[in-house]
Protein backbone atom coordinates (compact mmCIF):
# COMPACT_ATOMS: atom_id res chain seq x y z
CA UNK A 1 15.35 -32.51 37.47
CA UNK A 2 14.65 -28.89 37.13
CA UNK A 3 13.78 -27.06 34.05
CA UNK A 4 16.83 -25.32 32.54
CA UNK A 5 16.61 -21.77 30.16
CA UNK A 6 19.42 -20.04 28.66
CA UNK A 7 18.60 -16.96 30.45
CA UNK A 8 15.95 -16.26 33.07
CA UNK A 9 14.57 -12.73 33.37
CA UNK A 10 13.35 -11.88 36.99
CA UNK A 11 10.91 -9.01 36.35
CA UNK A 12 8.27 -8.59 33.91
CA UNK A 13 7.80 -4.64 33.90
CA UNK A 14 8.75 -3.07 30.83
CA UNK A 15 12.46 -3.71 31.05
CA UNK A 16 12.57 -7.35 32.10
CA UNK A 17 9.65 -7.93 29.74
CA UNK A 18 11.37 -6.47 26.60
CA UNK A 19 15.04 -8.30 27.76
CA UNK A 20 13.15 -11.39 27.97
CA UNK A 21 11.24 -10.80 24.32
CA UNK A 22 15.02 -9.48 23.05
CA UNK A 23 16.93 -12.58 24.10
CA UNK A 24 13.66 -14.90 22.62
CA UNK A 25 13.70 -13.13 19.46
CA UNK A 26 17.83 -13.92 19.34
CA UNK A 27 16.43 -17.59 19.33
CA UNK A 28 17.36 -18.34 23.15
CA UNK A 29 14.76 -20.40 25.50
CA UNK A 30 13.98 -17.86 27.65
CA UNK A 31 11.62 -17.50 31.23
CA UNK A 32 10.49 -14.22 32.86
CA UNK A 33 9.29 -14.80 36.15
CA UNK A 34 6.80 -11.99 37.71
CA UNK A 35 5.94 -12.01 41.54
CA UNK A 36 2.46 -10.31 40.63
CA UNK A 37 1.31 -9.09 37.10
CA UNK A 38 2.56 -8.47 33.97
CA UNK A 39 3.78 -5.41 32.97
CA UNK A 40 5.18 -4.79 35.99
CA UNK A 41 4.59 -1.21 37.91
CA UNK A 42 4.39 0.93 35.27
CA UNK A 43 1.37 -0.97 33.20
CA UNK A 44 -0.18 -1.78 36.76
CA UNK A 45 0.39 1.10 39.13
CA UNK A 46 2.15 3.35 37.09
CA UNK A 47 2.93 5.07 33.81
CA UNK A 48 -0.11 3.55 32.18
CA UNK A 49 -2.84 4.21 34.86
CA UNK A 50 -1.64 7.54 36.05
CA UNK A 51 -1.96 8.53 32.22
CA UNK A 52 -5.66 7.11 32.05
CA UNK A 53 -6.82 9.09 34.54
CA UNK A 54 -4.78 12.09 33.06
CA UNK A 55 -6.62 11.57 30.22
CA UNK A 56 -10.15 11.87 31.73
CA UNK A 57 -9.19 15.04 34.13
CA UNK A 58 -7.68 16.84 30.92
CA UNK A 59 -10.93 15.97 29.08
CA UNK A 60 -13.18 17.56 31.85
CA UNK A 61 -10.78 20.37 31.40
CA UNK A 62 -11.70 20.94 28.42
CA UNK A 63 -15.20 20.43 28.66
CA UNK A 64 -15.21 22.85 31.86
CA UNK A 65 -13.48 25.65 29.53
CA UNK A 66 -15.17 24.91 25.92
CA UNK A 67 -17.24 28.07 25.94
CA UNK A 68 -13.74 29.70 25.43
CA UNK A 69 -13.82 28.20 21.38
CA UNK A 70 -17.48 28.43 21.35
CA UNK A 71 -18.49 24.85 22.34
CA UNK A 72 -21.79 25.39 24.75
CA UNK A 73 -21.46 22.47 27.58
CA UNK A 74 -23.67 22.99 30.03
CA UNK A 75 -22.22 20.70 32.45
CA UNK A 76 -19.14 18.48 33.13
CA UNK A 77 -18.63 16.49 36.30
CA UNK A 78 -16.51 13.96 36.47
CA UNK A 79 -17.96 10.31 36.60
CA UNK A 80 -15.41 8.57 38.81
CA UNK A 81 -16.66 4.89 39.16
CA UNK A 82 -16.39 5.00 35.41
CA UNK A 83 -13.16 6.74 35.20
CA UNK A 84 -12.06 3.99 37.54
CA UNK A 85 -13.75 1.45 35.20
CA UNK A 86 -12.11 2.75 32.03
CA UNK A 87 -8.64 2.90 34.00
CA UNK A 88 -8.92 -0.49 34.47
CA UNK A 89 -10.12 -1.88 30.91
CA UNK A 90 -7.10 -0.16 29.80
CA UNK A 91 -4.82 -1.75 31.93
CA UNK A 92 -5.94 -5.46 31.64
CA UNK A 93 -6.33 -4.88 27.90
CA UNK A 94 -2.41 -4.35 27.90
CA UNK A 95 -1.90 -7.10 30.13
CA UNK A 96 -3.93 -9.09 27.61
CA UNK A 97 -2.05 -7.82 25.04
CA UNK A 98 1.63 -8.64 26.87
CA UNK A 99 0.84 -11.93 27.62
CA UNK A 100 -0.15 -12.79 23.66
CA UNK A 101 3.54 -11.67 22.89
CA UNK A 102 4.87 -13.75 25.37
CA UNK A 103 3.22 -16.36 23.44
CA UNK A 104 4.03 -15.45 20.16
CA UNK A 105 7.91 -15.07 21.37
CA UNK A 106 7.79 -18.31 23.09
CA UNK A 107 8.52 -17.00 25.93
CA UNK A 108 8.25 -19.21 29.28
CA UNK A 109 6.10 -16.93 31.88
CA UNK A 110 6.34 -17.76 35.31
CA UNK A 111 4.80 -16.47 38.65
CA UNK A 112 6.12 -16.01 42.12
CA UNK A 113 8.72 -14.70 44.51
CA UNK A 114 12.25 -15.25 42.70
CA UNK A 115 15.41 -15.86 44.86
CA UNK A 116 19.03 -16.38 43.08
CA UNK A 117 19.87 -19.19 44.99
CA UNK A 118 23.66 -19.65 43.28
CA UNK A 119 24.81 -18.93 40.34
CA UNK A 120 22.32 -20.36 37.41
CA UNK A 121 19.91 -21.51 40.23
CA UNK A 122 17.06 -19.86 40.74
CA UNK A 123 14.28 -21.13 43.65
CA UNK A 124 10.21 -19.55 42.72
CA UNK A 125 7.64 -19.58 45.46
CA UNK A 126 4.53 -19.41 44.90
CA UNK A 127 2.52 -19.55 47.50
CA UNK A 128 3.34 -22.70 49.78
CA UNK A 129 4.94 -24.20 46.66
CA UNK A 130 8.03 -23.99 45.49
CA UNK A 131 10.02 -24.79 42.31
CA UNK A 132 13.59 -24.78 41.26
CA UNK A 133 14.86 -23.73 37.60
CA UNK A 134 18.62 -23.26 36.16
CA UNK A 135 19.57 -20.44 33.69
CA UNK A 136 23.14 -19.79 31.70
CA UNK A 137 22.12 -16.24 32.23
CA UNK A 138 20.30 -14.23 34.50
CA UNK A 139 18.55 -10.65 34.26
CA UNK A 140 17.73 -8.94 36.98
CA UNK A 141 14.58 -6.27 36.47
CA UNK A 142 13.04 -6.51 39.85
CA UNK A 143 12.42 -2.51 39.70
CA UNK A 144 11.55 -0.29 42.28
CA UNK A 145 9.12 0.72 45.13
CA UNK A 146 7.94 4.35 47.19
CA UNK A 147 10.57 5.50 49.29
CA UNK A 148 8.51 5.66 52.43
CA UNK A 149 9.23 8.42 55.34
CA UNK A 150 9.87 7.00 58.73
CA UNK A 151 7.69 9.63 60.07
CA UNK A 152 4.98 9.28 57.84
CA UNK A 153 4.12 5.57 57.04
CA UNK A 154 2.22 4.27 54.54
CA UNK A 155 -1.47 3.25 55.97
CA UNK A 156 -3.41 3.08 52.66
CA UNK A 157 -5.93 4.74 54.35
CA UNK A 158 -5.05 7.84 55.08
CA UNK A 159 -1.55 8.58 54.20
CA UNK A 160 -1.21 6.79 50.65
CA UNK A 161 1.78 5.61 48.05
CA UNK A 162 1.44 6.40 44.59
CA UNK A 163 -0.06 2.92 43.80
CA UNK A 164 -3.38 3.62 46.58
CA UNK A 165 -3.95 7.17 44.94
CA UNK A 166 -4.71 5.69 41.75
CA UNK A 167 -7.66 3.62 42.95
CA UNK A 168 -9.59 5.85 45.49
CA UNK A 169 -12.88 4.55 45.85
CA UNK A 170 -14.59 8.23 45.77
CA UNK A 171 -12.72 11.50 44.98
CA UNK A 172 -11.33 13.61 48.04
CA UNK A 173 -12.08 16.45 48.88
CA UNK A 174 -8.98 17.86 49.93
CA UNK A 175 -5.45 16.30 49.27
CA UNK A 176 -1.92 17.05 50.50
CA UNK A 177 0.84 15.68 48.52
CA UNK A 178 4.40 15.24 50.59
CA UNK A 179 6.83 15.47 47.08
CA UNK A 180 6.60 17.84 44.03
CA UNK A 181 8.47 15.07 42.18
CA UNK A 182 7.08 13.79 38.88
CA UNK A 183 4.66 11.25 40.36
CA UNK A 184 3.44 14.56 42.98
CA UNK A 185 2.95 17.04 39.98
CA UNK A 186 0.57 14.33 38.13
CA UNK A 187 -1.36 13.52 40.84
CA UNK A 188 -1.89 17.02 41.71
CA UNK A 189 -3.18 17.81 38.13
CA UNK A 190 -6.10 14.75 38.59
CA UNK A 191 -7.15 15.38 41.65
CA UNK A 192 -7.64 19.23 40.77
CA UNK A 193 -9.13 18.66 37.76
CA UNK A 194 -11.80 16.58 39.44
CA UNK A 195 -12.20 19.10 42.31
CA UNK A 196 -10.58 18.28 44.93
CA UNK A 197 -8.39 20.91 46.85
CA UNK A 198 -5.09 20.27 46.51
CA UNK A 199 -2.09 20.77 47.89
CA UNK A 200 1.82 20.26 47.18
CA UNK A 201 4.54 20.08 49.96
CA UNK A 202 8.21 20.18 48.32
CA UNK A 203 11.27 20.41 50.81
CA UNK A 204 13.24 22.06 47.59
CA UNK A 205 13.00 25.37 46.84
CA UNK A 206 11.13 24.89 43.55
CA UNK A 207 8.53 22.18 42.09
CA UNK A 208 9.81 19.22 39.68
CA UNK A 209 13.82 19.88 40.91
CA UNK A 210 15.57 17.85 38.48
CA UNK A 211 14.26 20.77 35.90
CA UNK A 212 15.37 24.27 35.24
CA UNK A 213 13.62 27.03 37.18
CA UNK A 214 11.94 28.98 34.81
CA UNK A 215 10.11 25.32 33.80
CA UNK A 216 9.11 25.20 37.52
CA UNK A 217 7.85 28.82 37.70
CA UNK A 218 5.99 28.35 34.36
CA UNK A 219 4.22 24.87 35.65
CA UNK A 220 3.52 26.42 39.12
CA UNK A 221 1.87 29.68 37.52
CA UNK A 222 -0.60 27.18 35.83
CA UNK A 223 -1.24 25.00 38.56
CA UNK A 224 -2.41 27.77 40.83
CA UNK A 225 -5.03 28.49 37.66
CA UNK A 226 -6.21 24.93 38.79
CA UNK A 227 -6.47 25.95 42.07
CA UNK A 228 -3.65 23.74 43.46
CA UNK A 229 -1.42 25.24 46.29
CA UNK A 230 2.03 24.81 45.87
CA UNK A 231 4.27 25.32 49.09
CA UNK A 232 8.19 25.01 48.77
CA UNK A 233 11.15 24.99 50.80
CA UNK A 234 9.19 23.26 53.61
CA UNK A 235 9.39 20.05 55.07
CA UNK A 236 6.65 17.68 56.51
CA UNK A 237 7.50 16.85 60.24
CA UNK A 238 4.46 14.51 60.95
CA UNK A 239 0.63 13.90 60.25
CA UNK A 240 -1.93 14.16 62.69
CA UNK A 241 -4.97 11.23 61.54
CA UNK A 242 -6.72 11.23 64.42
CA UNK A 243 -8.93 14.00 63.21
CA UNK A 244 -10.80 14.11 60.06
CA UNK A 245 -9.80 15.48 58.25
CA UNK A 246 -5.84 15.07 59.11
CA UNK A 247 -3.52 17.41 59.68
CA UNK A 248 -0.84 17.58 58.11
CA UNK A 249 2.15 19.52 60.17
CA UNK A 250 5.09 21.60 58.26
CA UNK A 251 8.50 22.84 59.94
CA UNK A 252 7.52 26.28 60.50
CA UNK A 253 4.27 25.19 62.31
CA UNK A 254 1.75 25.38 59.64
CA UNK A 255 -1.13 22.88 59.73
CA UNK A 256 -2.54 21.91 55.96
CA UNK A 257 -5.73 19.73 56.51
CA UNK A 258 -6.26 17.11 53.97
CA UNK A 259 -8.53 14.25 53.87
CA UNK A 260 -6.19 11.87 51.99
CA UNK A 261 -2.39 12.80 52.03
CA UNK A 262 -0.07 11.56 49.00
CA UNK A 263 3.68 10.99 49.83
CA UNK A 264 5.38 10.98 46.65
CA UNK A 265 9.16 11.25 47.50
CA UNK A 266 10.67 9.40 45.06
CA UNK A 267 10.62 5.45 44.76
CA UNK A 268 14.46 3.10 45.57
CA UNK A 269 15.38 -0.23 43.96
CA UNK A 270 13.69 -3.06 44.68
CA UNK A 271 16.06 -5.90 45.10
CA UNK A 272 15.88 -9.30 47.20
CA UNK A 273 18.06 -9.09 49.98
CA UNK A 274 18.42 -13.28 49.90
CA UNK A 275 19.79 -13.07 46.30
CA UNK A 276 22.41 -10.11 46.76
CA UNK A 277 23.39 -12.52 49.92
CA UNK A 278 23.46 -15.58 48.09
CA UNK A 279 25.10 -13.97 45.09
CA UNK A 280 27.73 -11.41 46.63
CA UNK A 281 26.59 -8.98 44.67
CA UNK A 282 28.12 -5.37 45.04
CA UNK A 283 25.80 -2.72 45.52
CA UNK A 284 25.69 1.13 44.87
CA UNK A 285 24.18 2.38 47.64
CA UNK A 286 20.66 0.75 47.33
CA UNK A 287 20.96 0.03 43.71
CA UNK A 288 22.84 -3.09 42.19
CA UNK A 289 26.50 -1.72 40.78
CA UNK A 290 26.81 -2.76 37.04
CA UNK A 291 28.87 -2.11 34.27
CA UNK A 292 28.31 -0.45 30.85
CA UNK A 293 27.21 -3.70 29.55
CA UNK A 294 24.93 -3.78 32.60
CA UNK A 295 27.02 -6.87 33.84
CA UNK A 296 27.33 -7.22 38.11
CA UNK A 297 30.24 -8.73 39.41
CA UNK A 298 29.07 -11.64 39.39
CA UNK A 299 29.94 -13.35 35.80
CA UNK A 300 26.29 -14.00 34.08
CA UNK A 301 24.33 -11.86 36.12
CA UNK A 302 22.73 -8.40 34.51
CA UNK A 303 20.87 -5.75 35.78
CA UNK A 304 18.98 -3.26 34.29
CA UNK A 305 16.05 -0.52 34.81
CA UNK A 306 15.02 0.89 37.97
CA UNK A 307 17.21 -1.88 39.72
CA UNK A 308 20.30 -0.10 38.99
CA UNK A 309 18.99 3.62 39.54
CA UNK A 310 19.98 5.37 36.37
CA UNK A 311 17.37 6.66 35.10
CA UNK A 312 14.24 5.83 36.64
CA UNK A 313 12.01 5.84 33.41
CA UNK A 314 10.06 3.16 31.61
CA UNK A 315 11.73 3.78 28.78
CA UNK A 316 15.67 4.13 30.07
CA UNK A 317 14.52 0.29 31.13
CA UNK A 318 13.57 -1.04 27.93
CA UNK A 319 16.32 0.89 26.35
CA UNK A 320 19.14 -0.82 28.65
CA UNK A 321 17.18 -4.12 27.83
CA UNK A 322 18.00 -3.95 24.71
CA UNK A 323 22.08 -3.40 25.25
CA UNK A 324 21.77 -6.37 28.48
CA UNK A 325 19.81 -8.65 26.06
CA UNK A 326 22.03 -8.46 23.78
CA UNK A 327 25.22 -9.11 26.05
CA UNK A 328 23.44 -11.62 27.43
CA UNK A 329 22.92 -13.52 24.16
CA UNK A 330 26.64 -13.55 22.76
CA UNK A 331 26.66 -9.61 21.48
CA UNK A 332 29.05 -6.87 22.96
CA UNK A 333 27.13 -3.36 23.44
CA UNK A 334 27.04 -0.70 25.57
CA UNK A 335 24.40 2.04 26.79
CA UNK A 336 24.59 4.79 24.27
CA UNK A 337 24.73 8.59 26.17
CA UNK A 338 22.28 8.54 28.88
CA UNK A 339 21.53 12.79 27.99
CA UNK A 340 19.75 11.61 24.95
CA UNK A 341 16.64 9.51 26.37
CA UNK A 342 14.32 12.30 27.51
CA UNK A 343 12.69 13.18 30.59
CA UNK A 344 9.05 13.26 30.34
CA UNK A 345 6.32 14.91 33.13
CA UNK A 346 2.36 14.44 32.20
CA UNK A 347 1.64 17.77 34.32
CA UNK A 348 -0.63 20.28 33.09
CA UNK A 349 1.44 21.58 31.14
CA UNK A 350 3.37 18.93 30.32
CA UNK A 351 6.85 19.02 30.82
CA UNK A 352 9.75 17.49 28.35
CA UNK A 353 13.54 17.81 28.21
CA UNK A 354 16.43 16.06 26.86
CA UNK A 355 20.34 16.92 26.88
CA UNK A 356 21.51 19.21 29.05
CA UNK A 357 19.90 21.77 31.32
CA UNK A 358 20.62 25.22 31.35
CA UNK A 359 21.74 25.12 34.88
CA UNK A 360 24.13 21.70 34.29
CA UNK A 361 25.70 23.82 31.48
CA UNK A 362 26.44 26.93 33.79
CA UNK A 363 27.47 24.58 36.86
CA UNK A 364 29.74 22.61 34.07
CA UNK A 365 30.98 26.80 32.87
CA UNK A 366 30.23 26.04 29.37
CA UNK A 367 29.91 29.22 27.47
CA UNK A 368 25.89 28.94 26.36
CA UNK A 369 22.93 30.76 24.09
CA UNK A 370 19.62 30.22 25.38
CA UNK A 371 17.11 30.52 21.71
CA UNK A 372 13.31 30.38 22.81
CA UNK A 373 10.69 29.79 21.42
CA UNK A 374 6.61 31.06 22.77
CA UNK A 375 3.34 28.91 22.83
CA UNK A 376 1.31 32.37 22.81
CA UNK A 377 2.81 33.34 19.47
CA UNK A 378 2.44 29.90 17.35
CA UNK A 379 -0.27 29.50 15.30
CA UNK A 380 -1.27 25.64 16.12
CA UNK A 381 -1.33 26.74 19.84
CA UNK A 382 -3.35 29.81 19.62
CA UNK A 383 -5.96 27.94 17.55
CA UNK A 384 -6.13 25.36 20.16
CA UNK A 385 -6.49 27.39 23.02
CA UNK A 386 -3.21 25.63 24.60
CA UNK A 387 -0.73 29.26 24.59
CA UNK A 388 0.45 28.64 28.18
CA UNK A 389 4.11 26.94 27.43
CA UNK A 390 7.93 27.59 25.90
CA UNK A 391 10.68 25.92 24.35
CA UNK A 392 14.43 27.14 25.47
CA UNK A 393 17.15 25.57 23.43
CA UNK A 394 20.91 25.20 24.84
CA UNK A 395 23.47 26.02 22.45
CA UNK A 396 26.97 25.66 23.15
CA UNK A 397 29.20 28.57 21.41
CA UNK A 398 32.35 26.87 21.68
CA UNK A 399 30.84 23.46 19.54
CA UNK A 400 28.69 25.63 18.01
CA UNK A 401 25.73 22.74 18.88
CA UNK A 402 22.35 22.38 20.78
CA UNK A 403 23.59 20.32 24.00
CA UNK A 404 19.80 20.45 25.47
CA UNK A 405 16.09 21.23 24.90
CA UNK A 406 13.08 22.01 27.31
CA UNK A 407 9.85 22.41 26.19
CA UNK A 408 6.86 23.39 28.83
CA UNK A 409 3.50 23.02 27.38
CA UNK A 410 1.19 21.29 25.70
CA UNK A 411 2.31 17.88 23.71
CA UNK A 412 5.23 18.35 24.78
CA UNK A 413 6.05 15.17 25.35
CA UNK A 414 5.32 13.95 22.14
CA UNK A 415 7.82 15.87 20.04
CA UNK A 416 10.71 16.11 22.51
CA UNK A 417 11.97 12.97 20.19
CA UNK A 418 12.53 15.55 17.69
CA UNK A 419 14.65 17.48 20.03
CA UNK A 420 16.75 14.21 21.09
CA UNK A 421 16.85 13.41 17.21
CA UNK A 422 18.70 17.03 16.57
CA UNK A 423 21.15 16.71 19.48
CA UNK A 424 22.23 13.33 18.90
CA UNK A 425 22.91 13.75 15.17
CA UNK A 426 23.50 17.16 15.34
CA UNK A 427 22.66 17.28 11.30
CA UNK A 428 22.23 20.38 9.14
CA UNK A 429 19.49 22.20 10.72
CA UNK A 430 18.42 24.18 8.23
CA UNK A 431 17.64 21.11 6.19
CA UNK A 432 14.50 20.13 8.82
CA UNK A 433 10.98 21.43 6.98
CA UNK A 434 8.64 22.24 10.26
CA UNK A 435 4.86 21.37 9.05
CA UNK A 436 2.98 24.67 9.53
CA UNK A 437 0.75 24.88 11.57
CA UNK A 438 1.89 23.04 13.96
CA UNK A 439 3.61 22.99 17.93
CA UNK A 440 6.66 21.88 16.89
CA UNK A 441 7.21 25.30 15.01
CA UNK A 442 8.27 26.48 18.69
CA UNK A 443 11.10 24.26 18.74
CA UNK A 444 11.97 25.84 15.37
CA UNK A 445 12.24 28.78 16.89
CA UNK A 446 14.04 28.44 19.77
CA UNK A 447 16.26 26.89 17.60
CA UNK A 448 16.76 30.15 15.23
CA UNK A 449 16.94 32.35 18.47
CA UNK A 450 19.72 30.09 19.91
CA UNK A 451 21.57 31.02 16.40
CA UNK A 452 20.60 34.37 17.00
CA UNK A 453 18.83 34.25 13.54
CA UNK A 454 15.45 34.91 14.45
């Protein structure tokens, strides 16, 4: 007789895992079945790795440019074995430190390939094994993978996927990157930072689309201060690898040679095709249709993160685990308003936003102020040699409220929450006390511009 749970999380990335914790925590026997490690892509190939290395090229950054605030370094080169070694640590130390909570939540982990054989049936193969389990309730969080071109395949030798780029055995010395995307941008910022001659390929007219222009101008001006090339409005028609190093061929005839070339296009849901069969489940395109309550057609079957193509982010997944747990476990929730959870790039600058952009707005003909607010003229910044970055602040006249925030620069990241904080509560403004000196001081003053009482 096989093992039976009252729900079953397929996935253990950070929205399967936290669905799976949710649904333990509400005091249901849960198992969350992984085909490879915990933590999914983002702890393994992802968010957390990509920001390791970030780390360590930002840090030889600085060392490279202490002389500016009087720090004498004679030299910095980067130490890549143990860059690779510290990478890593990092990431089985959170893997360590997932599969404790699983414990702690009594949560049942289990590893293999998971197929929805029927409704509350699941089949798990591991290897030439396989076992059978039954659930009340099933979550979906199988995630995504690279979107790879037809006329540029994958090799992992030559012509990489975001998951080969973070694990080079030596540092190139020349990259091409096919995608000025988020996962592009980052890699671009490493592999400069380390040396390596760099170059980005975006079919758009501007780098990081999804963001307003002036952000891309502002990032792009920087990036060419790390030497990076950034080419845009062209497409990639093939690469040449029988040379080394390859060639890689644009539209309009230009050749870029490259050693290593990164396609970073953008990544689809990752969904088993035997279980959408088995199932009926409708679709969206490439992503599995759901509900606001992230139910499928199918009655006890979720779906949530990069399964169901919303948002893409880590943390859109663990924030529609929390509304599917829920569901899943007797509750009745939806997805709060997707504008709020914020969009985060780890470039150099960094790049943050949240709400709506300025160009939505004017494609939407609201009637909009635009307050900013300048990195070169706030105290914090100046002191700490960070001035390249800005802060624009959407306000619309008619509801006299911010509707969006963008902030280039650096932390940026960390105190866009503030800005989704004032647009979703929209509370008295003039109540919030900035602490002096610090970055956040720009948002401040956006925020007074967008009033026009700066």
């Amino acid at each position: 007789m096989s093992d039976r749970f009252d729900v079953v999380v397929i996935g253990a990335g950070p929205g399967g895992f936290r669905a799976a914790k949710r649904c333990a925590q509400a005091g249901h026997s849960v198992a969350c079945i992984e085909k490879e490690f915990i933590g999914g892509t983002c702890l393994n190939w992802g968010c957390i790795p990509s920001k390791a290395l970030l780390s360590s090229a930002h840090a030889l950054l600085l060392a490279k440019a202490s002389a500016q605030i009087g720090i004498d370094i004679p030299t910095a080169t980067p130490n890549w074995p143990n860059i690779q070694q510290r990478k890593e640590a990092i990431v089985a130390g959170f893997r360590k430190g997932m599969t404790g909570s699983a414990k702690a939540n009594n949560l049942t982990m289990l590893q293999g390939n998971a197929t929805v054989t029927s409704p509350g049936k699941i089949s798990i193969q591991t290897g030439d094994c396989s076992t059978e389990i039954e659930a009340g309730k099933i979550i979906l969080a199988t995630g995504s993978e690279p979107v790879e071109l037809p006329n540029i395949p994958f090799d992992g030798e030559v012509v990489l996927s975001s998951k080969e780029v973070l694990s080079l055995p030596e540092i190139p010395q020349s990259l091409a990157i096919v995608g000025g995307g988020v996962i592009g941008c980052e890699m671009a910022c490493v592999y400069a930072a380390m040396g390596t001659k760099v170059t980005i390929i975006e079919a758009l007219p501007q780098l990081v689309p999804m963001e307003d222009e002036w952000a891309a101008r502002l990032v792009q001006r920087e990036f060419k201060k790390l030497g990076i090339v950034s080419v845009t409005g062209q497409k990639v028609t093939s690469v040449e690898k029988s040379t080394d190093p390859a060639k890689v061929v644009l539209e309009d005839g230009q050749l870029i040679e490259a050693q290593k070339v990164l396609v970073s296009v953008g990544r689809r849901s990752a969904i088993d095709t035997q279980t959408v069969e088995n199932l009926g489940l409708e679709m969206n395109g490439q992503s599995v249709a759901i509900n606001g309550k992230f139910e499928t057609n199918v009655p006890g079957v979720y779906a949530i993160g990069d399964l169901v193509g919303t948002t893409f982010l880590a943390h859109g997944a663990t924030a529609e685990a929390d509304v599917a747990a829920a569901n899943a476990t007797g509750g009745d929730r939806k997805m709060s308003d997707y504008s709020l959870i914020p969009r985060v790039i780890f470039t150099f600058p960094e790049i943050a936003s949240v709400g709506r952009s300025e160009q939505a707005c004017s494609e939407e003909g609201l009637d909009i102020s635009v307050g900013k607010g300048f990195f070169k003229a706030n105290g914090r910044n100046v002191a700490q040699n960070e001035t390249a970055g800005q802060v624009r602040v959407v306000r619309d006249k008619a509801a006299n409220k911010i509707v969006g925030v963008t902030i280039v620069g650096f932390m940026a990241t960390e105190f866009v929450t503030l800005a989704a904080t004032l647009i979703g509560t929209q509370g008295r403004l003039d109540e919030i006390t900035y602490p002096h000196p610090t970055i956040s001081e720009t948002l401040e003053e956006a925020i007074e511009d967008a009033y026009a009482q700066s």
